[in-house]
N, C-alpha and C. Protein backbone atom coordinates (compact mmCIF):
# COMPACT_ATOMS: atom_id res chain seq x y z
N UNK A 1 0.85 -1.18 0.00
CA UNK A 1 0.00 0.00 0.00
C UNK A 1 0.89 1.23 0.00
N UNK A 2 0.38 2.48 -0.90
CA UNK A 2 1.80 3.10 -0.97
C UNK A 2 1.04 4.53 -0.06
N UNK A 3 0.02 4.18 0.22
CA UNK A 3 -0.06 5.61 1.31
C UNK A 3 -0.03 5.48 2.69
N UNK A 4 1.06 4.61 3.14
CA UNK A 4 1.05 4.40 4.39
C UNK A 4 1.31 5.41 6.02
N UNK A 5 2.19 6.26 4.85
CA UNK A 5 2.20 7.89 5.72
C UNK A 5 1.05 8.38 6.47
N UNK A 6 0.08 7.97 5.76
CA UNK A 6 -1.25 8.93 6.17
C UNK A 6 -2.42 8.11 6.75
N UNK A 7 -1.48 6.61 6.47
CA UNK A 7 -2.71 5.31 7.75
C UNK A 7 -2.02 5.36 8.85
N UNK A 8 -0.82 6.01 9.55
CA UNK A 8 0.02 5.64 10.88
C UNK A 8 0.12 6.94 11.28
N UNK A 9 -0.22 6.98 12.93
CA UNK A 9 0.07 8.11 13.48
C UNK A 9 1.87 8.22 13.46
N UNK A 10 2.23 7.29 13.92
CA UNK A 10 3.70 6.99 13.92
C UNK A 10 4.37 6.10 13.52
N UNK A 11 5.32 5.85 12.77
CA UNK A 11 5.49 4.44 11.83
C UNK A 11 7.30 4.25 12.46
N UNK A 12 7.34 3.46 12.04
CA UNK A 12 8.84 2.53 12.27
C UNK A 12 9.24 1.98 11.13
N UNK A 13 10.18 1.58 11.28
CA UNK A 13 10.95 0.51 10.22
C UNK A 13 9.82 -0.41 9.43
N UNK A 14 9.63 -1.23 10.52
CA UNK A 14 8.99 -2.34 10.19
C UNK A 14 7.01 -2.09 10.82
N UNK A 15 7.07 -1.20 11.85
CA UNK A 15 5.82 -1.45 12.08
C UNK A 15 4.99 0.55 11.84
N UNK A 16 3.88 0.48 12.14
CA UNK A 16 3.12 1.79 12.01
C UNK A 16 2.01 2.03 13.23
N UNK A 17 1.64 2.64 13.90
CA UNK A 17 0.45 2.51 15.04
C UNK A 17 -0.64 3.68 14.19
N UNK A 18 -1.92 2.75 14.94
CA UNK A 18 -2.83 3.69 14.40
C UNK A 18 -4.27 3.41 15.81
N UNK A 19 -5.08 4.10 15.58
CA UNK A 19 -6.36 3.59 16.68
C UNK A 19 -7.02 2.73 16.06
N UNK A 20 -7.67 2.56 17.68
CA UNK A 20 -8.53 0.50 17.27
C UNK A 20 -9.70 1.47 16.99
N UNK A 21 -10.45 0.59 15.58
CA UNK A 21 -11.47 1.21 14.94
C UNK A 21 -12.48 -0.16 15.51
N UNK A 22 -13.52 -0.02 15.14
CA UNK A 22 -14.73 -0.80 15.27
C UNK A 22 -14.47 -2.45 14.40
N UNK A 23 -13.55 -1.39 13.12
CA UNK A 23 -13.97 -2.17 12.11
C UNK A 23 -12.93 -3.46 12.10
N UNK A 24 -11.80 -2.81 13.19
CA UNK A 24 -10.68 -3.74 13.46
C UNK A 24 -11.68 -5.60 13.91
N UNK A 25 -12.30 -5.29 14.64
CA UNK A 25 -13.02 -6.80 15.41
C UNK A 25 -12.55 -7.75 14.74
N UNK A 26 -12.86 -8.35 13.54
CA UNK A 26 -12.64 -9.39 13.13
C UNK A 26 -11.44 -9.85 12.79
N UNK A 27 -10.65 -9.14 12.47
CA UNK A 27 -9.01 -9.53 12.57
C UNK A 27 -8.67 -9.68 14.06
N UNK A 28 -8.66 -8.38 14.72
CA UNK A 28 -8.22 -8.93 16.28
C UNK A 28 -9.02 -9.68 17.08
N UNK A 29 -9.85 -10.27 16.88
CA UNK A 29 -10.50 -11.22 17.56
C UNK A 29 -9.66 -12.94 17.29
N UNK A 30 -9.81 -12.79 15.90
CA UNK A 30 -9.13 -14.09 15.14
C UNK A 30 -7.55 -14.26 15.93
N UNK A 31 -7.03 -13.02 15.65
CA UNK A 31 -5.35 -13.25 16.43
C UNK A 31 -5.82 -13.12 18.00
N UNK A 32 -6.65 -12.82 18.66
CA UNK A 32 -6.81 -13.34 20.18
C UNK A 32 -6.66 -14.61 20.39
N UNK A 33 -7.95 -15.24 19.76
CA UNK A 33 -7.93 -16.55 19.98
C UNK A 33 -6.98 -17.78 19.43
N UNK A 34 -5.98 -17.12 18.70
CA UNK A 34 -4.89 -17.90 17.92
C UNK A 34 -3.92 -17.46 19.17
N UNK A 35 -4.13 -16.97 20.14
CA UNK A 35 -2.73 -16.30 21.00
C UNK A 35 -3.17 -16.88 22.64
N UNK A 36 -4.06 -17.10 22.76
CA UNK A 36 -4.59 -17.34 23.71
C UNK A 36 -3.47 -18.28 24.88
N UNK A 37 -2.89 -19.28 24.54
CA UNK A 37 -1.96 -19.70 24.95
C UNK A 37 -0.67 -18.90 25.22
N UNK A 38 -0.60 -17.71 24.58
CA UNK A 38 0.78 -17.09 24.64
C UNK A 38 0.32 -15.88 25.44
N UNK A 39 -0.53 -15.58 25.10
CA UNK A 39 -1.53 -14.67 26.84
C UNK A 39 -1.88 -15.03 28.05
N UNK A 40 -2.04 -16.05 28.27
CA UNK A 40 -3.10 -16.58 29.66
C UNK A 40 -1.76 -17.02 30.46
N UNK A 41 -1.13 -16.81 31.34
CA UNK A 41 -2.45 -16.11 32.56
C UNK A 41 -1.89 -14.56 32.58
N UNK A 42 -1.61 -14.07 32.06
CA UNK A 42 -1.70 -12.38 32.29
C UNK A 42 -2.55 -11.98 32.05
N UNK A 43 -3.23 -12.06 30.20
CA UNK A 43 -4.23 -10.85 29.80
C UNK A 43 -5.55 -12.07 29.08
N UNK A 44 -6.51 -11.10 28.75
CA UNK A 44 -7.22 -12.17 28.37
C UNK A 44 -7.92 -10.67 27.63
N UNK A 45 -7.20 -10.69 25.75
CA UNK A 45 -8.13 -9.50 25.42
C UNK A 45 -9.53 -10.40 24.53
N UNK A 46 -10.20 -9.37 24.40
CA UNK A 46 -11.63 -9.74 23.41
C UNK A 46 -11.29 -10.64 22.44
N UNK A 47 -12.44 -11.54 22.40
CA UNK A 47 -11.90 -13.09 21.15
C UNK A 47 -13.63 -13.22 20.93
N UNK A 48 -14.19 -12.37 20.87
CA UNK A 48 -16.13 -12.11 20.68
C UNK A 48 -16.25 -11.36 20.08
N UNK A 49 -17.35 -11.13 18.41
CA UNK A 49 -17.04 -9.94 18.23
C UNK A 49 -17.85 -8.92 20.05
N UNK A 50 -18.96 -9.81 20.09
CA UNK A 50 -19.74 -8.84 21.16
C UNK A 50 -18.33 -8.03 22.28
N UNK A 51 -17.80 -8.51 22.79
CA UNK A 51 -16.61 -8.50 23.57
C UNK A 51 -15.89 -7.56 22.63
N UNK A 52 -15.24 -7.45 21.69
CA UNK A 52 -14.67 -6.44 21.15
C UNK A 52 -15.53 -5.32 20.79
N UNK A 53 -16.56 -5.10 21.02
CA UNK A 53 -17.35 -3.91 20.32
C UNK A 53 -17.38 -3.33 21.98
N UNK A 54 -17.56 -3.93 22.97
CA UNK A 54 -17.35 -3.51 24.52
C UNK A 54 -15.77 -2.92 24.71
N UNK A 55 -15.10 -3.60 24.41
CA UNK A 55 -13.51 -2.82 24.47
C UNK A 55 -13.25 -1.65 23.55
N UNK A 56 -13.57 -1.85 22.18
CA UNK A 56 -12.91 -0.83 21.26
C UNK A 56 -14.15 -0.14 21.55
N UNK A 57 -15.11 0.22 22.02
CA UNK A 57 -16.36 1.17 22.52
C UNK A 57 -15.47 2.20 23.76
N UNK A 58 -15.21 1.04 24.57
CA UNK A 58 -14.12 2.06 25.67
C UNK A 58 -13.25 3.18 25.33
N UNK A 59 -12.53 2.78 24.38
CA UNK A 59 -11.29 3.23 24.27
C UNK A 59 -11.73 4.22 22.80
N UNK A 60 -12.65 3.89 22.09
CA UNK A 60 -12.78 5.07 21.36
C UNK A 60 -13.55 6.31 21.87
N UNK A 61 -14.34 5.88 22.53
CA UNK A 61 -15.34 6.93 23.67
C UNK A 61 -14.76 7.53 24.60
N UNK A 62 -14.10 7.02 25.17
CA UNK A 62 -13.80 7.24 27.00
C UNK A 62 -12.11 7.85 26.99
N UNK A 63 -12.62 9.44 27.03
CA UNK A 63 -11.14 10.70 27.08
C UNK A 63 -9.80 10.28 28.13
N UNK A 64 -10.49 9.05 28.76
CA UNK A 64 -9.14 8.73 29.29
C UNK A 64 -8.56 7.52 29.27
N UNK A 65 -8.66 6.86 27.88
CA UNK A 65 -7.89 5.78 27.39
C UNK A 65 -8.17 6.28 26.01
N UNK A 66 -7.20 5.44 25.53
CA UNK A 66 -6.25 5.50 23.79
C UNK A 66 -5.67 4.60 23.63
N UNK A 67 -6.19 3.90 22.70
CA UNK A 67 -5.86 2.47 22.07
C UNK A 67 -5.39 2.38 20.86
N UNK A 68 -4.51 1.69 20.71
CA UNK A 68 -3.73 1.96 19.31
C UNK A 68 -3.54 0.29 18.79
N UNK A 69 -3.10 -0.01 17.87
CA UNK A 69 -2.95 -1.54 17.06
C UNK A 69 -1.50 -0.80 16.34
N UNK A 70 -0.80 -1.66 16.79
CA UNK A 70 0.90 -1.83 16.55
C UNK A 70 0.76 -2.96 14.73
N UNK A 71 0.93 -2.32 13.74
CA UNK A 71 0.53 -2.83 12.83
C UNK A 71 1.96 -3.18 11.67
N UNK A 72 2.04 -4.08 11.38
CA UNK A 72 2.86 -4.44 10.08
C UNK A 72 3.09 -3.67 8.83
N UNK A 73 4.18 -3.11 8.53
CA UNK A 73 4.19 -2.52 7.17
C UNK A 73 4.36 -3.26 6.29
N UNK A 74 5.41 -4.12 6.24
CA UNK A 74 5.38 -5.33 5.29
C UNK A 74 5.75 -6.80 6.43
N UNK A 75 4.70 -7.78 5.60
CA UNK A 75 5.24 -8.90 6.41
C UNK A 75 4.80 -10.22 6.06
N UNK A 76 4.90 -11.16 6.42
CA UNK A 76 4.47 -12.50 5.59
C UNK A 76 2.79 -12.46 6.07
N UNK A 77 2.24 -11.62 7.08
CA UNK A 77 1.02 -11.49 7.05
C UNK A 77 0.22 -10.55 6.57
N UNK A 78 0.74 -9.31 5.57
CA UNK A 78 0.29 -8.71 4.64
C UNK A 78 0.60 -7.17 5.37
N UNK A 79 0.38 -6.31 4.17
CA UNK A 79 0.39 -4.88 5.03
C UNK A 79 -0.54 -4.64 5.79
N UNK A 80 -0.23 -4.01 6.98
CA UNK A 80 -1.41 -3.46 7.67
C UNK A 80 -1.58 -4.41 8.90
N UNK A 81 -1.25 -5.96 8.35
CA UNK A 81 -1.63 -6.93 9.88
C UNK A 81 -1.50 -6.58 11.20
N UNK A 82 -2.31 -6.74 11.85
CA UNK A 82 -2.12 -6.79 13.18
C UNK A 82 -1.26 -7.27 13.63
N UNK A 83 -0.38 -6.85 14.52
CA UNK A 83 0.87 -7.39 15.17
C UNK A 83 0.57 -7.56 16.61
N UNK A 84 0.08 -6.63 17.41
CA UNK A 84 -0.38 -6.23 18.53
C UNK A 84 -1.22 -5.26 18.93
N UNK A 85 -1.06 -4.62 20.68
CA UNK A 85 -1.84 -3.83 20.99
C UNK A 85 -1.62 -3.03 22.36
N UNK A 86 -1.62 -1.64 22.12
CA UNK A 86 -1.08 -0.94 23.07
C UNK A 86 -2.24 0.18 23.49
N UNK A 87 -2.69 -0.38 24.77
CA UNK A 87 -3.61 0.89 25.21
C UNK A 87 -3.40 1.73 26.12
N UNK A 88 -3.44 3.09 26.46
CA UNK A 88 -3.35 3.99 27.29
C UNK A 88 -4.70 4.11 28.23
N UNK A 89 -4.72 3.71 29.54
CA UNK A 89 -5.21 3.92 30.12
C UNK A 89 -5.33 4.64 31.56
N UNK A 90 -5.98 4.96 32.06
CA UNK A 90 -6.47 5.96 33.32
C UNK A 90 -5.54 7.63 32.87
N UNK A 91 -6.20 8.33 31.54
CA UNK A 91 -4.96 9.08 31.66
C UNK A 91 -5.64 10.32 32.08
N UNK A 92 -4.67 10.87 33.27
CA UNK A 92 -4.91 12.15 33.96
C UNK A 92 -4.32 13.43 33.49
N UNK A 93 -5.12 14.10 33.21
CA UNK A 93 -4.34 15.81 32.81
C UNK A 93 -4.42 16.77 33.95
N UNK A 94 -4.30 17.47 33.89
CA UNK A 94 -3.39 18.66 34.38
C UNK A 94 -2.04 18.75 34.82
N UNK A 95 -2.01 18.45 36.33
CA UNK A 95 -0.60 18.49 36.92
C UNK A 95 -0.02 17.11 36.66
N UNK A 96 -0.95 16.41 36.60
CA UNK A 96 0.08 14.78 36.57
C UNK A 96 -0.11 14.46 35.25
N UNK A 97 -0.03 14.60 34.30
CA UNK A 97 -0.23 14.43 32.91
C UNK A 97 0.19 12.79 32.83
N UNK A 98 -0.24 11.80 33.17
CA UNK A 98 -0.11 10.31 32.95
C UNK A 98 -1.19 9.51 32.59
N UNK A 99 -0.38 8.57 31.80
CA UNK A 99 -1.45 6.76 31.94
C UNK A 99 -0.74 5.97 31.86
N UNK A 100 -1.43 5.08 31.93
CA UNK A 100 -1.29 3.31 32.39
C UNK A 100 -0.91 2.81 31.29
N UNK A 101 -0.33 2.27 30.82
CA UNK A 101 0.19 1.16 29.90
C UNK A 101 -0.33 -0.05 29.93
N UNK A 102 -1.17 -0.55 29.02
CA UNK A 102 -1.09 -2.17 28.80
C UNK A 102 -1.22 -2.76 27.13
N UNK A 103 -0.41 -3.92 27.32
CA UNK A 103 -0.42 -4.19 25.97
C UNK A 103 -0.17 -5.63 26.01
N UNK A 104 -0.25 -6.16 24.95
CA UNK A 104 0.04 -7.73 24.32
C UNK A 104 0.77 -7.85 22.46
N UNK A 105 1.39 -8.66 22.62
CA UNK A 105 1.40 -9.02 21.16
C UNK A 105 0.74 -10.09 20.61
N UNK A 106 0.45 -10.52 19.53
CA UNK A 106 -0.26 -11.55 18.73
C UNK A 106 0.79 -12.94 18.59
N UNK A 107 0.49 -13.43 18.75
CA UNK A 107 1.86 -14.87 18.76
C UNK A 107 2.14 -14.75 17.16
N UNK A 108 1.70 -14.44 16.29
CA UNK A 108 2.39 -14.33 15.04
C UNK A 108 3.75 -13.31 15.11
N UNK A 109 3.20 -12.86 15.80
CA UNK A 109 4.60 -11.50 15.94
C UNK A 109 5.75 -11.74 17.28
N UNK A 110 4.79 -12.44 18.15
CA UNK A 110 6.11 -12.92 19.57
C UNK A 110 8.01 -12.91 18.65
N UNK A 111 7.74 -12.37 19.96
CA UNK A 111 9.44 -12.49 19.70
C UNK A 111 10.16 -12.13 18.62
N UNK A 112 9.81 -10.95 17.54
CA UNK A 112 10.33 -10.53 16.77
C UNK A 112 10.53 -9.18 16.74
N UNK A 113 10.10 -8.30 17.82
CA UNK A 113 10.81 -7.13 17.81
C UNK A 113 9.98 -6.11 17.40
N UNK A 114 8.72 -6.61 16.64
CA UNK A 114 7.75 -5.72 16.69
C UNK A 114 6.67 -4.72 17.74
N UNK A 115 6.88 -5.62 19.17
CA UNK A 115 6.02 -4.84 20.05
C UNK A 115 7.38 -4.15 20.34
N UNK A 116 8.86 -4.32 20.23
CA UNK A 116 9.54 -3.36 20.91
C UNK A 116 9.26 -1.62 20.52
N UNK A 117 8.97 -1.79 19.09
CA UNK A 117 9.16 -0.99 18.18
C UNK A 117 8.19 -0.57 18.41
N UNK A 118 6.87 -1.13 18.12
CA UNK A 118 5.59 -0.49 18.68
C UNK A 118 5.47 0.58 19.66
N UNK A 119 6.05 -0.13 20.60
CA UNK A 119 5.65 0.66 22.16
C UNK A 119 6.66 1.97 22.50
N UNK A 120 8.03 1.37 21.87
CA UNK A 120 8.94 2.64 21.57
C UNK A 120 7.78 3.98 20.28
N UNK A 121 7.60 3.60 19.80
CA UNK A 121 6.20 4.87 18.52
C UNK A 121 4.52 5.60 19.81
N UNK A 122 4.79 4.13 20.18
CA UNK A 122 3.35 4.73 21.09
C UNK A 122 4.03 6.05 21.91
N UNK A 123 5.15 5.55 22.86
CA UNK A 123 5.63 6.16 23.98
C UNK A 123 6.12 8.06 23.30
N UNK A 124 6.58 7.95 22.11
CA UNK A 124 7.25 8.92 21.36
C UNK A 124 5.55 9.40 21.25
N UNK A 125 4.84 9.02 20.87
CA UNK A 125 3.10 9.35 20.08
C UNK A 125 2.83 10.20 21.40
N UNK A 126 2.82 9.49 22.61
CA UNK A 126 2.08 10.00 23.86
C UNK A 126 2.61 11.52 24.52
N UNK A 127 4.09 11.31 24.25
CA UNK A 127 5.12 12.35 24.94
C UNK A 127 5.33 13.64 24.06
N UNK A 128 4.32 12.96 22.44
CA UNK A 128 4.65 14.34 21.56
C UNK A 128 3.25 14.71 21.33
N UNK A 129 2.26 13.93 20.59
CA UNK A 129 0.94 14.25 20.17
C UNK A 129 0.11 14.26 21.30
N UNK A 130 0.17 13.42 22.17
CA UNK A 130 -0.85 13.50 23.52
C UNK A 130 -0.31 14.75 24.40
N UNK A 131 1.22 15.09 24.72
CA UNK A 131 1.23 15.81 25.65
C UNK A 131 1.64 15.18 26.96
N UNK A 132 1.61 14.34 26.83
CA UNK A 132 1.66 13.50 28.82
C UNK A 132 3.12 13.40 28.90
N UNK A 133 3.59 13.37 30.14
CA UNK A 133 4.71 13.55 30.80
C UNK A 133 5.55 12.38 31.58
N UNK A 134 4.14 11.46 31.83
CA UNK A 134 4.52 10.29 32.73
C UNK A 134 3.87 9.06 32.06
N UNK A 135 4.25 8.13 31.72
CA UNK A 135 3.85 6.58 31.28
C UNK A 135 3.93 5.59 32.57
N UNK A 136 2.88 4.79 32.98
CA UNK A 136 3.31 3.94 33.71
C UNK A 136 2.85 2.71 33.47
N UNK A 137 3.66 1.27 33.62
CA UNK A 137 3.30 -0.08 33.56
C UNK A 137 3.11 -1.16 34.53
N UNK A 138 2.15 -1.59 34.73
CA UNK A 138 2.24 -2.57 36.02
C UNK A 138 2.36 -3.77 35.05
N UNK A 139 3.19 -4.59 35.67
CA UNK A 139 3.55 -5.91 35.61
C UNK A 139 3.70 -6.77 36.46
N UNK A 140 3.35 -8.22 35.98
CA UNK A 140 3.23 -9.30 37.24
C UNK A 140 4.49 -9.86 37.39
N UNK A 141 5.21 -10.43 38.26
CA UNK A 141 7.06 -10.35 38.19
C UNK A 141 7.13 -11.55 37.68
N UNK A 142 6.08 -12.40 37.47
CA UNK A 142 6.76 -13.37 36.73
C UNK A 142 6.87 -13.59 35.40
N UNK A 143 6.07 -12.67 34.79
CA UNK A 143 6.03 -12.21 33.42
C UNK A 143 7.18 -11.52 32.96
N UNK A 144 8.51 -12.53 32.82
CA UNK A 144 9.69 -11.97 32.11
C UNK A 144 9.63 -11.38 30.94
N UNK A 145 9.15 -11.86 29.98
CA UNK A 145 8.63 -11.39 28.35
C UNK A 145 8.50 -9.95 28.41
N UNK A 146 7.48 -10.01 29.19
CA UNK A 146 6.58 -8.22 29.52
C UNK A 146 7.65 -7.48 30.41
N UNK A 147 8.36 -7.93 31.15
CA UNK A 147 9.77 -6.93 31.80
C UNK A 147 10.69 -6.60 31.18
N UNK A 148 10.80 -7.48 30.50
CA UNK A 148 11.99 -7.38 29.44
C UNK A 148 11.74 -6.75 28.44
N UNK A 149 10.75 -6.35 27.94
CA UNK A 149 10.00 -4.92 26.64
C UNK A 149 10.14 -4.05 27.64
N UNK A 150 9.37 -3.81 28.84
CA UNK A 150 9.34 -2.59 29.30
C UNK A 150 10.95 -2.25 29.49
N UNK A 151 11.75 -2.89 30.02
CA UNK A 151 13.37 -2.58 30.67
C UNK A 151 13.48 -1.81 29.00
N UNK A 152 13.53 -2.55 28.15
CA UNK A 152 14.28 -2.18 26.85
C UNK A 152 13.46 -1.01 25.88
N UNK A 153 12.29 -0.88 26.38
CA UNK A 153 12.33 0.77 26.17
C UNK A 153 12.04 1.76 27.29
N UNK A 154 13.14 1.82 28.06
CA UNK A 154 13.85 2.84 28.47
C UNK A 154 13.05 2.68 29.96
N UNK A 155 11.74 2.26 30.62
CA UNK A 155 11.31 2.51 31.64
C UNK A 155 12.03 1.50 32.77
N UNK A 156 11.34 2.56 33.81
CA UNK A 156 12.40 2.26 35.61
C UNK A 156 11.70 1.69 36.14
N UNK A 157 11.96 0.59 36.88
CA UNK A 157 11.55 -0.20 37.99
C UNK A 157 11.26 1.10 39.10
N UNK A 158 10.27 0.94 39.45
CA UNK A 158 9.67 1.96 40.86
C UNK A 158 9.25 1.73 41.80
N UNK A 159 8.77 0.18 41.84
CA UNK A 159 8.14 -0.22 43.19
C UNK A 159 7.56 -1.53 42.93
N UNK A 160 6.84 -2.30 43.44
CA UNK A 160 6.14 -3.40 44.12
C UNK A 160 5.03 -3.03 44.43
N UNK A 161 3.91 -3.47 43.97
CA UNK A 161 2.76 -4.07 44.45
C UNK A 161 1.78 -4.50 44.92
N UNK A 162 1.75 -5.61 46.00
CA UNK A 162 1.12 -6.54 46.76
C UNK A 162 -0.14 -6.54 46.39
N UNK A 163 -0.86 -7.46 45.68
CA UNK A 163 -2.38 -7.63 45.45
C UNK A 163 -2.55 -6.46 44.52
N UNK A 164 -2.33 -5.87 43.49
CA UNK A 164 -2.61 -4.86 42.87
C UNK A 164 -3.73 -5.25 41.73
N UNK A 165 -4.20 -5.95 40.79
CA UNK A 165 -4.52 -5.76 39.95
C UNK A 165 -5.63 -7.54 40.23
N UNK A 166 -7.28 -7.33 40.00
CA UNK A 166 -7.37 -8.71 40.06
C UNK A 166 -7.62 -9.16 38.44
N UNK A 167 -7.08 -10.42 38.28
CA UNK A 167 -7.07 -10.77 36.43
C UNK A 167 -6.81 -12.08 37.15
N UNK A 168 -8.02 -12.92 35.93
CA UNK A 168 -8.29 -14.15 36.26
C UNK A 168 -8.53 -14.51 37.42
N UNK A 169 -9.66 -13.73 37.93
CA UNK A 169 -10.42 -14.33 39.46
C UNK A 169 -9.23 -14.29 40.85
N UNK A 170 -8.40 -13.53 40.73
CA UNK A 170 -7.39 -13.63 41.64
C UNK A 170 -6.76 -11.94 41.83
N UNK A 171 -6.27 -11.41 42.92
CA UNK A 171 -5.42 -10.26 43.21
C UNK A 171 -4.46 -10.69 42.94
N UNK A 172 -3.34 -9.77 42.10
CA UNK A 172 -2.37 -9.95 41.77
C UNK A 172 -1.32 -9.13 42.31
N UNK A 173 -0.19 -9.69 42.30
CA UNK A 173 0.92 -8.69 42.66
C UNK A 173 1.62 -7.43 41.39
N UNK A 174 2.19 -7.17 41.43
CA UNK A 174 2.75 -6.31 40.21
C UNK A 174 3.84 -5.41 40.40
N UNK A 175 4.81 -5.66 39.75
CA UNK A 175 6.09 -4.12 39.62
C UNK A 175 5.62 -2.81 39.01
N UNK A 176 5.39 -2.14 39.31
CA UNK A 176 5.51 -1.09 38.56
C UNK A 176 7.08 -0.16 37.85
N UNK A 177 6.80 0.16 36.66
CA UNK A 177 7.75 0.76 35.94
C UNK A 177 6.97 1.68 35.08
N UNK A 178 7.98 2.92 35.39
CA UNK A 178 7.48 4.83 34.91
C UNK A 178 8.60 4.80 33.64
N UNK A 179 8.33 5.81 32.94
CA UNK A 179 8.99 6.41 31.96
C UNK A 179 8.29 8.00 31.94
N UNK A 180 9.21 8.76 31.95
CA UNK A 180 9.07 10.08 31.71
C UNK A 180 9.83 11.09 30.39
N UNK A 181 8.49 12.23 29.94
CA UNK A 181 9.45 12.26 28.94
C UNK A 181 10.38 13.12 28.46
N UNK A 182 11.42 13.60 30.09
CA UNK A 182 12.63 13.93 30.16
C UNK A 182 13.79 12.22 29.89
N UNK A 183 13.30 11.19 30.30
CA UNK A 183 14.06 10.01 30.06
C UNK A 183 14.36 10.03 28.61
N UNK A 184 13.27 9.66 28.20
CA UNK A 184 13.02 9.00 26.62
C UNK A 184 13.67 10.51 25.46
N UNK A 185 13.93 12.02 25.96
CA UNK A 185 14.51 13.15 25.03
C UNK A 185 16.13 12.87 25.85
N UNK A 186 16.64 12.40 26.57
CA UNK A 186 18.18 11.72 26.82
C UNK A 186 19.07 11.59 25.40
């Protein structure tokens, strides 16, 4: 596709981010449930369309989340594929200009460097087009995969936890890690 400039808020090498549209459902539903094993037990996103029209309803409506799809420019799954998914959530303006980070990749894309890239475009997207100052990620400590993206673009371990987050019928523990965007202009 040769107008890809003007489908990506922010593009990369290899990948482009843009917002989750309505019309996304049926592709990201299909790569949910093809990933499902490479998600559980951390995240468990929409694999319904009903269930995805409840999430991408959130996040296109609701001024304090922003959802984006970490997307393929070229790849053995075509232009444009879904790779992953990076949402901004609880985000506060004025003095604390922050949100929440959460995201997943699609097991077609695991381990190839595409959510690095992704989340490095989101984080640049948030700190230039949004305005916000502070990014933050909770993570469960045994989720190396997910520590090891956050360490490698650029965010700090800040604290611990205890019972923070309940996912899958249970309180969870979680690290938290900030990025600010005096770090990331270094």
């Amino acid at each position: 596709m040769s107008h890809t400039a003007s489908r990506y808020l922010v593009e990369g090498p290899r990948v482009g981010i843009r917002h989750i549209t309505h019309e996304d459902g049926a592709e990201f539903t299909a790569r949910a449930r093809e990933s499902k094993e490479l998600h559980q037990p951390w995240l468990f996103p929409p694999d319904s369309a009903g269930a995805f029209t409840a999430y991408a309803s959130r996040l296109i409506e609701d001024p304090t989340r922003a959802g984006f799809l970490v997307c393929e420019k070229d790849g053995e799954h075509g232009e444009g594929a879904i790779a992953g998914f990076i949402n901004i959530n609880n985000i506060v303006e004025g003095a604390f200009l922050c949100g929440a980070l959460g995201y997943g990749a699609f097991a077609h894309a695991a381990g190839r460097g595409l959510m690095r890239e992704g989340l490095g475009l989101v984080v640049r997207y948030a700190f230039g087009g949004m305005r916000l100052h502070r990014l933050e990620i909770n993570v469960q400590p045994a989720n190396t995969a997910s520590i090891a993206l956050t360490r490698s673009c650029g965010f700090r371990r800040e604290g611990f936890s205890p019972r923070m987050l309940y996912i899958d019928g249970a309180w969870r523990d979680h690290e938290r890690w900030a990025v600010t965007a005096e770090m990331i202009r270094k």
